[in-house]
C-alpha atoms as a PDB file:
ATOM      1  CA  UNK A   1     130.483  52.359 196.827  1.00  0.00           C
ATOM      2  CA  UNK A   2     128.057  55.303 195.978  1.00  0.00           C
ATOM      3  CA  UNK A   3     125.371  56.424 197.072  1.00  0.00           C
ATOM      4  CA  UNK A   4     122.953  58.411 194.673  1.00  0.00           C
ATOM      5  CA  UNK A   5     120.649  60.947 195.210  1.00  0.00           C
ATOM      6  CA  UNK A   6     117.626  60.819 197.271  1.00  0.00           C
ATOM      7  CA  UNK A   7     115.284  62.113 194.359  1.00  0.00           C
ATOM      8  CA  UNK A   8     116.309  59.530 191.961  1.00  0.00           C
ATOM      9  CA  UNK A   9     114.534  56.250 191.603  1.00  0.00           C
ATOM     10  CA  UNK A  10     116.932  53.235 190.530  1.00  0.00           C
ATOM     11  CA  UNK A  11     116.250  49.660 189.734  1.00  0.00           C
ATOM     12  CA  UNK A  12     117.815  47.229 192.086  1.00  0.00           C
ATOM     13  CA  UNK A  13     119.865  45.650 189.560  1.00  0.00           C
ATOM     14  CA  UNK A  14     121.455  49.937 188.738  1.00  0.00           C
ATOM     15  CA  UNK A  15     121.621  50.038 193.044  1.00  0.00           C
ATOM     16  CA  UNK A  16     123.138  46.988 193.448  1.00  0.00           C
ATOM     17  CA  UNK A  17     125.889  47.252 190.673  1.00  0.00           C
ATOM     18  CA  UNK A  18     126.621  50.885 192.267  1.00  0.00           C
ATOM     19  CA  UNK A  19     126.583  49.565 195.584  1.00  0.00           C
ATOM     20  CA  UNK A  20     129.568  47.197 194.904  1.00  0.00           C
ATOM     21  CA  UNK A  21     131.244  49.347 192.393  1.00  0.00           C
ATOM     22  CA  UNK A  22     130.444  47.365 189.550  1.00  0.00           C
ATOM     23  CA  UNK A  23     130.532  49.146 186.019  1.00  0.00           C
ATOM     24  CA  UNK A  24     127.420  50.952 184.865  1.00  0.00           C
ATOM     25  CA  UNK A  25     126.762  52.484 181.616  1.00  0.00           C
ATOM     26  CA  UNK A  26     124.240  55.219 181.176  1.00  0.00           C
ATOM     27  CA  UNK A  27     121.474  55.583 178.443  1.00  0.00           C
ATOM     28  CA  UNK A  28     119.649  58.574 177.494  1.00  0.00           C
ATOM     29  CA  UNK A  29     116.221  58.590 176.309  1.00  0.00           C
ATOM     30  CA  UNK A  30     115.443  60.848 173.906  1.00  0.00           C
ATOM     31  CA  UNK A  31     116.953  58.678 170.782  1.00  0.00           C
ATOM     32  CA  UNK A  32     113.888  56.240 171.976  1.00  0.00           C
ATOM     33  CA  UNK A  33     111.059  59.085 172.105  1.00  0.00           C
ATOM     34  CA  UNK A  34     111.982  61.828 170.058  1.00  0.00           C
ATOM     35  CA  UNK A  35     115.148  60.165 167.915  1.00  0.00           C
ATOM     36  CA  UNK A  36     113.568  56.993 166.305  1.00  0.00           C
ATOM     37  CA  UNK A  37     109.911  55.989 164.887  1.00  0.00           C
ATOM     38  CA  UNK A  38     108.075  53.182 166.792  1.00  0.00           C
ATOM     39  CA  UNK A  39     108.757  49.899 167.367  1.00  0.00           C
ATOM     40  CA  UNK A  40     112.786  50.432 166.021  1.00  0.00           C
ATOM     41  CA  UNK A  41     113.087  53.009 168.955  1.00  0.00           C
ATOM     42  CA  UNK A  42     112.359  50.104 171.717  1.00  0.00           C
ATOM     43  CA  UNK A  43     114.242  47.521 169.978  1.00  0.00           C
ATOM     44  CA  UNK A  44     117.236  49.370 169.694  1.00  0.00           C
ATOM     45  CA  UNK A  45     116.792  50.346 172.952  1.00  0.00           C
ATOM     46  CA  UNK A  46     116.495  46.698 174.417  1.00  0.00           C
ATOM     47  CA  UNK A  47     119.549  45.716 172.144  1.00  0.00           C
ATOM     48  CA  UNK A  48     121.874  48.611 173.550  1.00  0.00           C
ATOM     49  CA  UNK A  49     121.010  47.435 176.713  1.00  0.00           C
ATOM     50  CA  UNK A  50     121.806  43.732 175.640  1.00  0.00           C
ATOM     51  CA  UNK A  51     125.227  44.356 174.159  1.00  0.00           C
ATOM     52  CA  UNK A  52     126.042  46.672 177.556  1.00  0.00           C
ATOM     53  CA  UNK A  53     125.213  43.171 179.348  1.00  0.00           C
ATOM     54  CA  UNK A  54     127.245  41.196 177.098  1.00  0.00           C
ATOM     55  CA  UNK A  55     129.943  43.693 177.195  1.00  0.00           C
ATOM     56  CA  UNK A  56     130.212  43.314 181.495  1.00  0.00           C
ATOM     57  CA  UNK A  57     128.360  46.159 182.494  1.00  0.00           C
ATOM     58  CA  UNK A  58     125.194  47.523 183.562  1.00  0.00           C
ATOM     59  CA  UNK A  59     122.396  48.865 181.441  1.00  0.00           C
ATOM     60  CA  UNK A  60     121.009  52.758 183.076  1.00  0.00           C
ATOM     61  CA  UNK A  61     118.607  54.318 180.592  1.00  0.00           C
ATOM     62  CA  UNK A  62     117.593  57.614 182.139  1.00  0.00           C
ATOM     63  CA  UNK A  63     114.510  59.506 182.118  1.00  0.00           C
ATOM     64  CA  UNK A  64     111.950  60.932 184.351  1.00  0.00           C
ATOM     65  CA  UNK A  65     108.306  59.215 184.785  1.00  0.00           C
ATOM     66  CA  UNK A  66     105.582  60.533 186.699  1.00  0.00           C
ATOM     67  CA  UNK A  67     107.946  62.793 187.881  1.00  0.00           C
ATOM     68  CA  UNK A  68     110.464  60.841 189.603  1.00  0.00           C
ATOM     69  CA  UNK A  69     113.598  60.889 187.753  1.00  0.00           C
ATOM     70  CA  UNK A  70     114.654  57.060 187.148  1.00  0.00           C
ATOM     71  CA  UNK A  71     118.234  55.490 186.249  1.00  0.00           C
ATOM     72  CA  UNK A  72     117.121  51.621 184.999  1.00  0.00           C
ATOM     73  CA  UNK A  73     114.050  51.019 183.502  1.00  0.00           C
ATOM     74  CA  UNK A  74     111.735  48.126 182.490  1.00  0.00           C
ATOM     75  CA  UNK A  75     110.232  46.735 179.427  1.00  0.00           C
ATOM     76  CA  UNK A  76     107.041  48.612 180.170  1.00  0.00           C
ATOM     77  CA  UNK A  77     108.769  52.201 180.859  1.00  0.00           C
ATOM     78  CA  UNK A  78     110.645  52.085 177.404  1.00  0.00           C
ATOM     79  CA  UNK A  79     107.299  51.202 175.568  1.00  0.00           C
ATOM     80  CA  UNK A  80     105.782  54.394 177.090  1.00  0.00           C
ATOM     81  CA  UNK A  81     108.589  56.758 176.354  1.00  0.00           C
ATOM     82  CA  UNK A  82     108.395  55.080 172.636  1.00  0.00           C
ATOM     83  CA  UNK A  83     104.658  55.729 172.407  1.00  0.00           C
ATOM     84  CA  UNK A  84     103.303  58.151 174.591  1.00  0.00           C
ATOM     85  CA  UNK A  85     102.814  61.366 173.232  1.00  0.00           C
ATOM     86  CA  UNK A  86     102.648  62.630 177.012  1.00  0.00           C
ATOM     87  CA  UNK A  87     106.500  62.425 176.880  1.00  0.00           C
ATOM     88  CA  UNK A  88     108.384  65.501 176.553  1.00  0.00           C
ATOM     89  CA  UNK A  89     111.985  66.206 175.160  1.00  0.00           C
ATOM     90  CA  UNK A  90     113.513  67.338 178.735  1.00  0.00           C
ATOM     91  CA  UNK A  91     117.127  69.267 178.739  1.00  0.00           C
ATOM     92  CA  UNK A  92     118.653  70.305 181.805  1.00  0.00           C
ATOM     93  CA  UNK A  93     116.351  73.595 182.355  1.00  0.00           C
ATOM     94  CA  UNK A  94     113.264  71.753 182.063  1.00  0.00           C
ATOM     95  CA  UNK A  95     113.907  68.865 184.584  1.00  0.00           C
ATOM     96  CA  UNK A  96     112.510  70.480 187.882  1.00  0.00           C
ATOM     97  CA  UNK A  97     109.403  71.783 185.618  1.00  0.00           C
ATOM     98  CA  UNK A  98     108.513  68.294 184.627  1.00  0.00           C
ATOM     99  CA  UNK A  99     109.726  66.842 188.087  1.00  0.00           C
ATOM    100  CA  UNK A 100     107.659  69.337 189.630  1.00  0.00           C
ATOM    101  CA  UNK A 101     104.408  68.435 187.558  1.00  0.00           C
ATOM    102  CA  UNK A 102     104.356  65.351 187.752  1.00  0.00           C
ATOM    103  CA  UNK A 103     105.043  64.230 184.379  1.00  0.00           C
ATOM    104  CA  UNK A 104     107.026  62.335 181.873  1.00  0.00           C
ATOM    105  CA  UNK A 105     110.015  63.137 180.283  1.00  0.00           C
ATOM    106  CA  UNK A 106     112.717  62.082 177.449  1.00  0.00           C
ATOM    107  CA  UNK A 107     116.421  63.403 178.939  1.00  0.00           C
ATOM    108  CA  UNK A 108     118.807  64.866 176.031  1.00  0.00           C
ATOM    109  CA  UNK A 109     122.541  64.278 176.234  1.00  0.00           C
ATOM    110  CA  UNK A 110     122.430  67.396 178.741  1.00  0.00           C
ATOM    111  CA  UNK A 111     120.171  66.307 181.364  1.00  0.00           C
ATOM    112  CA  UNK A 112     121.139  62.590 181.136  1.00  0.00           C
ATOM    113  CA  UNK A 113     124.597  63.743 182.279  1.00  0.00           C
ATOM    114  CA  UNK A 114     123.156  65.571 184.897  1.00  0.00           C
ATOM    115  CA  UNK A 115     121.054  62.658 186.448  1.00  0.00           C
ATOM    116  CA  UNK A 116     123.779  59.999 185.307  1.00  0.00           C
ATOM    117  CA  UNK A 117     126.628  61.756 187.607  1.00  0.00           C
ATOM    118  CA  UNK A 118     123.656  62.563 190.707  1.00  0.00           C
ATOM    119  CA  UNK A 119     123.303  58.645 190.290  1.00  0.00           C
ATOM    120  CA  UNK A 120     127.085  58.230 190.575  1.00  0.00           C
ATOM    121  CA  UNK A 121     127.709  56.846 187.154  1.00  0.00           C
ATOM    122  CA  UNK A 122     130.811  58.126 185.210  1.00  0.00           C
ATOM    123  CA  UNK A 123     130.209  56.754 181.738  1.00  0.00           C
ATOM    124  CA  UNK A 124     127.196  57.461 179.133  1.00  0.00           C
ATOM    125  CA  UNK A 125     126.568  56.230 175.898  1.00  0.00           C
ATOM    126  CA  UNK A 126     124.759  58.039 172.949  1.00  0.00           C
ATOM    127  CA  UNK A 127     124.479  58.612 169.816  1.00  0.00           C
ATOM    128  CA  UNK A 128     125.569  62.019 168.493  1.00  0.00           C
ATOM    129  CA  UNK A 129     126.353  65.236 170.932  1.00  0.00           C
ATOM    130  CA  UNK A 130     124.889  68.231 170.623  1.00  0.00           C
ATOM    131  CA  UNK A 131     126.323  71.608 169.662  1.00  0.00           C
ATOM    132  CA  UNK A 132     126.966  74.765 167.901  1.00  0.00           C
ATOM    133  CA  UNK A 133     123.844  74.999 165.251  1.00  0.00           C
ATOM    134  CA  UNK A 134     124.848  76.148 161.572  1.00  0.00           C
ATOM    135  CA  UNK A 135     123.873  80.067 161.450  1.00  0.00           C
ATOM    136  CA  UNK A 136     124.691  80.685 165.086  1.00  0.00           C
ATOM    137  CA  UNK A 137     126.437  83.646 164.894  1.00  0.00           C
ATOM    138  CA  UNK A 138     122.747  84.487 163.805  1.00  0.00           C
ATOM    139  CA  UNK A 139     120.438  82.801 165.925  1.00  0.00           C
ATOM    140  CA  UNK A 140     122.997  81.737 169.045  1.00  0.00           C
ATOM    141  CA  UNK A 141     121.472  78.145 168.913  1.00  0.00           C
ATOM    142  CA  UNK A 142     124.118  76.146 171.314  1.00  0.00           C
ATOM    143  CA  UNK A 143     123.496  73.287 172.309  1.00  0.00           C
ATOM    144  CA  UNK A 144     123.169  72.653 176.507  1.00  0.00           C
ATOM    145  CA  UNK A 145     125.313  69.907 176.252  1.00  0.00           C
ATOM    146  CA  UNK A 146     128.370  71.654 175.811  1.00  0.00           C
ATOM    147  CA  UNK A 147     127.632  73.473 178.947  1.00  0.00           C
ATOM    148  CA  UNK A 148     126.859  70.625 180.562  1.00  0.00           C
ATOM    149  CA  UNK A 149     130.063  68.844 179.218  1.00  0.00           C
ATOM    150  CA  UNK A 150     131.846  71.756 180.687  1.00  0.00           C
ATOM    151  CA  UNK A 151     130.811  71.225 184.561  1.00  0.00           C
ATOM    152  CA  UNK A 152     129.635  67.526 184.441  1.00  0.00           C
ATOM    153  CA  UNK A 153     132.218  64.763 184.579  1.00  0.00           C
ATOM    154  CA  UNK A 154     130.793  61.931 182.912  1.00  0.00           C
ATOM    155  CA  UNK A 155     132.638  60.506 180.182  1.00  0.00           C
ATOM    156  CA  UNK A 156     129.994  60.592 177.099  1.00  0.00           C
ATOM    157  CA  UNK A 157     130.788  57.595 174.031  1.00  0.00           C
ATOM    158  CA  UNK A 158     129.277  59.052 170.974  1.00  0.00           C
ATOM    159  CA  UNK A 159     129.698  58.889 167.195  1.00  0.00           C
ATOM    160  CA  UNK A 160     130.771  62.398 167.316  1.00  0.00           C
ATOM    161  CA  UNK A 161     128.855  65.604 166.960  1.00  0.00           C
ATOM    162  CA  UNK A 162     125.580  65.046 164.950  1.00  0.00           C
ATOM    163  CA  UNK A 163     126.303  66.003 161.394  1.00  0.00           C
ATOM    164  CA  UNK A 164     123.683  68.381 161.002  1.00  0.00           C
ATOM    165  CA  UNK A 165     125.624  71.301 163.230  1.00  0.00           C
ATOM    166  CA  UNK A 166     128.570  73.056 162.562  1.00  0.00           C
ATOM    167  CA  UNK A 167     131.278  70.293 163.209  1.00  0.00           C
ATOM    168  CA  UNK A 168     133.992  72.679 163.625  1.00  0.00           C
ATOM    169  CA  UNK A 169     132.491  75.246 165.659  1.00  0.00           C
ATOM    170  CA  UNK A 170     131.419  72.596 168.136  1.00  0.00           C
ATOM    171  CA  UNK A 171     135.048  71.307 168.333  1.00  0.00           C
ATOM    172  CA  UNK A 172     136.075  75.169 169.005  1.00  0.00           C
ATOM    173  CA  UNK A 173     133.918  76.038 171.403  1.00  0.00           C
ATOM    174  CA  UNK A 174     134.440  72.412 173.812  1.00  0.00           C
ATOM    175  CA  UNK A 175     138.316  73.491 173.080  1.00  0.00           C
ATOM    176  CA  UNK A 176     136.997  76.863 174.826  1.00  0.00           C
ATOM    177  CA  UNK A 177     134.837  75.021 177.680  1.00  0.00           C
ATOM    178  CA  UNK A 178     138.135  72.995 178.354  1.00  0.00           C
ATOM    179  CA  UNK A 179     136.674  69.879 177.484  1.00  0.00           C
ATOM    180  CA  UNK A 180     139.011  67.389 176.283  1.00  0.00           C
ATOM    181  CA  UNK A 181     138.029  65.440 173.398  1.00  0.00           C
ATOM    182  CA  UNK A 182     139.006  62.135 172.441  1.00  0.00           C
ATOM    183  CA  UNK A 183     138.636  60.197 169.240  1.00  0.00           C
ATOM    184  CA  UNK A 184     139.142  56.729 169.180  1.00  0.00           C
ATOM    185  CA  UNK A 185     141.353  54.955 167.120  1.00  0.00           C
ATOM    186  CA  UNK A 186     141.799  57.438 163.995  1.00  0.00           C
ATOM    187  CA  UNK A 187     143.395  61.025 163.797  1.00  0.00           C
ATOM    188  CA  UNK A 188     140.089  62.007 161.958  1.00  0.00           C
ATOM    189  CA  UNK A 189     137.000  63.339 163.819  1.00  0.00           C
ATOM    190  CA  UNK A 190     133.879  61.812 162.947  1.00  0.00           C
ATOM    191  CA  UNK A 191     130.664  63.070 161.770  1.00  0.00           C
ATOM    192  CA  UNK A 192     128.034  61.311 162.840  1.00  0.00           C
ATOM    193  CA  UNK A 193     127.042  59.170 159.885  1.00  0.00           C
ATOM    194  CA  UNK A 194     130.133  59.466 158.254  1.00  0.00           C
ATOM    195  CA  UNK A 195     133.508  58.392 159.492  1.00  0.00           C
ATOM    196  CA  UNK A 196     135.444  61.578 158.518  1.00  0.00           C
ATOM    197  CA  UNK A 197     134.481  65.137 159.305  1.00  0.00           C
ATOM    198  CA  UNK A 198     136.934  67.064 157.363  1.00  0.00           C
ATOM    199  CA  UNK A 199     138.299  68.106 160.955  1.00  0.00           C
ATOM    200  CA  UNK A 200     141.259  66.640 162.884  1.00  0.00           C
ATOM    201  CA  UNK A 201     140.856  65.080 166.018  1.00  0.00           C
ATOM    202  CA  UNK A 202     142.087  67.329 168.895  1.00  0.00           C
ATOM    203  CA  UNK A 203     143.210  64.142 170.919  1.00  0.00           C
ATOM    204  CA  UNK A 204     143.392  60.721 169.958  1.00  0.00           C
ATOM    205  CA  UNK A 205     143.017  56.937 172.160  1.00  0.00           C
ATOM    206  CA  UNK A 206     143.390  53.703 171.151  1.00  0.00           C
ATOM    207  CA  UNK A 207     142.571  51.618 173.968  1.00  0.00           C
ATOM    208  CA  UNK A 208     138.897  51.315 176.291  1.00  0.00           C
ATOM    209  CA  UNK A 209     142.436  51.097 179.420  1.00  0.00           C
ATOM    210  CA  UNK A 210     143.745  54.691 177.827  1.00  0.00           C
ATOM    211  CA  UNK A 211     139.901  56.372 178.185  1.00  0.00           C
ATOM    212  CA  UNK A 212     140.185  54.647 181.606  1.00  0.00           C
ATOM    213  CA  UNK A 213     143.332  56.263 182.556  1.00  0.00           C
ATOM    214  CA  UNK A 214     142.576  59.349 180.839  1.00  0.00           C
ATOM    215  CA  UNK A 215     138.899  59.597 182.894  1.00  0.00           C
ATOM    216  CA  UNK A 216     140.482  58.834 186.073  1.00  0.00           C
ATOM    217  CA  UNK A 217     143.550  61.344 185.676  1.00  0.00           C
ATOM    218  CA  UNK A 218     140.766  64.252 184.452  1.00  0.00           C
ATOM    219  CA  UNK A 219     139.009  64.123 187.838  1.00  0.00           C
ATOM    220  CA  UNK A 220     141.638  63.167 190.650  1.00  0.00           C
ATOM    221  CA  UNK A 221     143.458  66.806 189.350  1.00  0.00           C
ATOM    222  CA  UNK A 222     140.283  68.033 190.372  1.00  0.00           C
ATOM    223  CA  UNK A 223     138.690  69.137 187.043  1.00  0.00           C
ATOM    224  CA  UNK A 224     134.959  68.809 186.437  1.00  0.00           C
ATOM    225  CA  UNK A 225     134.271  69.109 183.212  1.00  0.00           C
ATOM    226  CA  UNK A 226     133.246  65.766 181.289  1.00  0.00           C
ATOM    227  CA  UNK A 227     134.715  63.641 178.518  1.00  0.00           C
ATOM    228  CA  UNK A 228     133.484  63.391 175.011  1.00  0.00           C
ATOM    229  CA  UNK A 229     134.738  60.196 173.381  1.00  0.00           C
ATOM    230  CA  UNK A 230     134.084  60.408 169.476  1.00  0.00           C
ATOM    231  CA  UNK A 231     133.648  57.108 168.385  1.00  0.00           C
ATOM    232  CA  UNK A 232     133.751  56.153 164.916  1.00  0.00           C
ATOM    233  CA  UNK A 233     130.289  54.548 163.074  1.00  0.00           C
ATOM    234  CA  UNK A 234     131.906  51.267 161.711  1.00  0.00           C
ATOM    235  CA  UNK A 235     133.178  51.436 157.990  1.00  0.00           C
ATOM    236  CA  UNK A 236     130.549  49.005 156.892  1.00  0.00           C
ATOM    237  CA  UNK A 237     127.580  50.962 157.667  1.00  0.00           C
ATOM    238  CA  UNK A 238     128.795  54.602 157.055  1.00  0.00           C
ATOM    239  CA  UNK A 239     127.176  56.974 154.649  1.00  0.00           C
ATOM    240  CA  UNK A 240     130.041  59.016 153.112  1.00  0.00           C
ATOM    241  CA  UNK A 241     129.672  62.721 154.587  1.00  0.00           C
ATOM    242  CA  UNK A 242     129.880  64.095 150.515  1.00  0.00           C
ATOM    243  CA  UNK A 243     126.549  61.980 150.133  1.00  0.00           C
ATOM    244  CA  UNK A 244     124.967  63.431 153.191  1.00  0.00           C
ATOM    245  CA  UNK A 245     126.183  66.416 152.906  1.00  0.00           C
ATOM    246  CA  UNK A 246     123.461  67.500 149.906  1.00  0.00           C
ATOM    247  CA  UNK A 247     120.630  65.365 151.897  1.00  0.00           C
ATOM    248  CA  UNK A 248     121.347  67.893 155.173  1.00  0.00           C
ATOM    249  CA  UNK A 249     121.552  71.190 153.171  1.00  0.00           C
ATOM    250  CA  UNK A 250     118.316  70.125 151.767  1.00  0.00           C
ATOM    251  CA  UNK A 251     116.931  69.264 155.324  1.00  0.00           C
ATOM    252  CA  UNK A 252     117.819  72.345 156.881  1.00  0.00           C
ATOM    253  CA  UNK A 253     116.052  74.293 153.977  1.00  0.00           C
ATOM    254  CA  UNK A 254     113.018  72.594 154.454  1.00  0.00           C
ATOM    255  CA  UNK A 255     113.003  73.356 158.166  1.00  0.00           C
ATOM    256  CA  UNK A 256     113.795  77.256 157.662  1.00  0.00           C
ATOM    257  CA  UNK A 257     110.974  77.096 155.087  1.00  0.00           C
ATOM    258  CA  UNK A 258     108.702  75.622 157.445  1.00  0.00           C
ATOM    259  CA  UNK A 259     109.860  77.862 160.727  1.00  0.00           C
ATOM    260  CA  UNK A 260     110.933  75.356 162.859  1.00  0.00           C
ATOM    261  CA  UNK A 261     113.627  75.554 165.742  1.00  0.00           C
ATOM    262  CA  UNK A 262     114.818  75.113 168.874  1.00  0.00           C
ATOM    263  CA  UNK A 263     114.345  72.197 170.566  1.00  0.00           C
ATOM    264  CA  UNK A 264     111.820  70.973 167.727  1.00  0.00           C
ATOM    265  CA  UNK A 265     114.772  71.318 165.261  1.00  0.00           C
ATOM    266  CA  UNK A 266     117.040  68.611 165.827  1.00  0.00           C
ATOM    267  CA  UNK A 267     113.987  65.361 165.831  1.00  0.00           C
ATOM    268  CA  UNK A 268     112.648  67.264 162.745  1.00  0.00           C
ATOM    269  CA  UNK A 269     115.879  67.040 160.863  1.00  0.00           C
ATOM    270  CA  UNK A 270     116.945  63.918 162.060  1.00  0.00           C
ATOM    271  CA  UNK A 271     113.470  62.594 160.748  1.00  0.00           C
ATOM    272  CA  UNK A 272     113.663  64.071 157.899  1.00  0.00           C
ATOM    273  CA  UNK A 273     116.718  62.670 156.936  1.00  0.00           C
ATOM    274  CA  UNK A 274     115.797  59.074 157.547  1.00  0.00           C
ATOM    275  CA  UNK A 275     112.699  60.147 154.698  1.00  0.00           C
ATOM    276  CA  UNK A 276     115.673  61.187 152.700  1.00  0.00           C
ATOM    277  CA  UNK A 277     117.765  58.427 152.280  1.00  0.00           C
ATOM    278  CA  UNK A 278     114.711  56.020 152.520  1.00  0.00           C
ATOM    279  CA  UNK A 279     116.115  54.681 155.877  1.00  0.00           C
ATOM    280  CA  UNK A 280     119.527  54.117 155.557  1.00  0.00           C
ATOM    281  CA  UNK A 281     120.098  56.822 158.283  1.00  0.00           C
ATOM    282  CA  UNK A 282     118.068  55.496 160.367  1.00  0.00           C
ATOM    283  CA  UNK A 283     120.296  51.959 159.901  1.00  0.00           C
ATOM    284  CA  UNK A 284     123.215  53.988 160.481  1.00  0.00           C
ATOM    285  CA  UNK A 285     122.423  55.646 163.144  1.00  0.00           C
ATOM    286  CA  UNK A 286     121.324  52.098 165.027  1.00  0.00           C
ATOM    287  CA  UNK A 287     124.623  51.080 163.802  1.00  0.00           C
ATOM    288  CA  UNK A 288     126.591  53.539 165.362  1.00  0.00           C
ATOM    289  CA  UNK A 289     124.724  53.148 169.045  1.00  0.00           C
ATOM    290  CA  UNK A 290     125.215  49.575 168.574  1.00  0.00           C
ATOM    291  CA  UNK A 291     128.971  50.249 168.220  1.00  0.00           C
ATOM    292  CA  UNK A 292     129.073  52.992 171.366  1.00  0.00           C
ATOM    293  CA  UNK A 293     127.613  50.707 173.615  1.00  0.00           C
ATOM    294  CA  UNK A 294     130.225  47.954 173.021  1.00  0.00           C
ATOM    295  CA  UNK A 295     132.610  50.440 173.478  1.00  0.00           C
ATOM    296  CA  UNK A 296     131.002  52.053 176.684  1.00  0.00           C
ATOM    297  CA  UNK A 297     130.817  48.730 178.531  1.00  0.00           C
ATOM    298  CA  UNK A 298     134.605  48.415 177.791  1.00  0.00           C
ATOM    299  CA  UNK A 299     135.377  51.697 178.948  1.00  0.00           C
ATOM    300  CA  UNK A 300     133.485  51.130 182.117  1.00  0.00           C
ATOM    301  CA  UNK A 301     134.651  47.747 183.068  1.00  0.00           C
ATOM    302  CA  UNK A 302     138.358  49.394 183.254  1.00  0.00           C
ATOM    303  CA  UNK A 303     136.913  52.448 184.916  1.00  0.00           C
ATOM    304  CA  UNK A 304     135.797  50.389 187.721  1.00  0.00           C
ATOM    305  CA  UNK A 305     138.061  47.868 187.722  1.00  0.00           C
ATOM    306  CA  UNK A 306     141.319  50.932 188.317  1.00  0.00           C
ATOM    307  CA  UNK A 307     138.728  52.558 190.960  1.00  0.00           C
ATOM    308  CA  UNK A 308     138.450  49.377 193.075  1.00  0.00           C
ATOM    309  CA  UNK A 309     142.282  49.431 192.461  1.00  0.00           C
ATOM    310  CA  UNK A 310     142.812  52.560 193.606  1.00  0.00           C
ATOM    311  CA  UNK A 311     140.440  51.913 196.567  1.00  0.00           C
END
């Protein structure tokens, strides 16, 4: 049983499943506001939660409306973070500003951990973390969810770190933040859209039983840092990373031209990719969510099916 915190609001369907120690997965909801255009950003986020269902879990996507900070929301919530342009992209240090306001806000990977664990839920699924931005030893652009990866433990199912950072400083500095990182079922890391990085994996699974174990054993020796579980975009719908590589350089050039950064810089690349490759990133990258969710609801049936063991 858990009991979240008092300043979250959950559906009863999140509360009940919590209640009994059922498995929920959490959703983030910035890949709806600020990740997707309108109306693919609600579909694939009524899908996710579909295949989560299927899968034997229960559906969380997180954000904060009207200031309450919500874990489960309904048909007419996701339309408004798709479509309102009162939403804000909200990272960990911006949640008590929006809470205290009153208003509406999109969580990143960062703050979605945050309010996932305060909820009691152990297992998140995105699309691509966060993390060490190419020309940081310039501009010191880290992402928060390494931090957060570092002191949080949810597990977080992604298709790696999004291909538009530096893959391999990413992968050095969670190695610094003791944050073990799994990769399942190849020895590769992935990147994103691609299945290969150029990087080996610093740990591989190759089970949803063997994240299981590996979650469980990570917090009963008392650690807190999270999980990040790098899961491959199927072969089918890759784009090779020597194909996106040339669309990303010319991306990022565009956005230096044009001054943008910070948090603008990651849903101006993203859509400028998708203009790019005429939408096939955008295809891939519902692809890949698609694929972490079945995935996540795996990992979290086991997860709560060795905790009521254990119990």
């Amino acid at each position: 049983m858990t009991t979240p915190h008092p300043r979250l609001t959950l559906t009863e369907e999140v509360a009940e499943a919590l209640h009994d120690g059922r498995p929920v997965v959490a959703l983030e909801s910035t890949i709806i506001s600020h990740g997707m255009p309108y109306p693919q950003n609600v579909e694939m986020a009524t899908e996710v939660e579909a295949i989560i269902r299927a899968g034997g879990a229960v559906p969380a996507t997180i954000a904060v409306l009207h200031g309450r900070p919500r874990a489960g929301l309904e048909r007419a919530d996701l339309e408004l973070l798709a479509t309102s342009p009162e939403v804000g992209k909200v990272s960990v240090r911006d949640l008590a500003h929006v809470i205290a306001r009153g208003g509406h806000g999109a969580t990143t990977v960062a703050s979605t951990m945050r309010l996932a664990a305060l909820a009691g839920i152990r297992v998140f699924v995105t699309g691509g973390i966060g993390g060490v931005h190419r020309g940081a030893e310039r501009s010191f652009d880290i992402s928060a969810d390494l931090t957060e990866l570092a002191t949080t433990p949810v597990a977080v199912i992604s298709a790696g770190v999004k291909s538009i950072l530096d893959i391999g400083l990413t992968l050095e500095k969670l190695e610094t933040l003791g944050v073990p990182v799994l990769t399942y079922g190849t020895d590769d890391f992935p990147a994103f859209y691609s299945r290969a990085s150029g990087f080996r994996s610093p740990l591989r699974v190759d089970s949803p039983e063997e994240i299981a174990a590996t979650m469980r054993a990570q917090w009963e020796l008392g650690m807190t840092a999270g999980l990040s579980i790098a899961n491959p975009v199927p072969e089918a719908e890759e784009i090779p990373a020597e194909r996106m590589d040339g669309v990303i350089e010319r991306a990022l050039a565009e956005m230096a031209e044009a001054g943008i950064g910070g948090k603008d810089a990651t849903p101006y690349l993203l859509g400028r990719i998708v203009e790019l490759t005429e939408g096939e990133s955008l295809r891939t990258n519902i692809a890949l969510v698609r694929n972490n969710a079945r995935l996540g609801a795996r990992i979290a049936v086991h997860y709560a099916a060795g905790a009521e063991g254990a119990s």
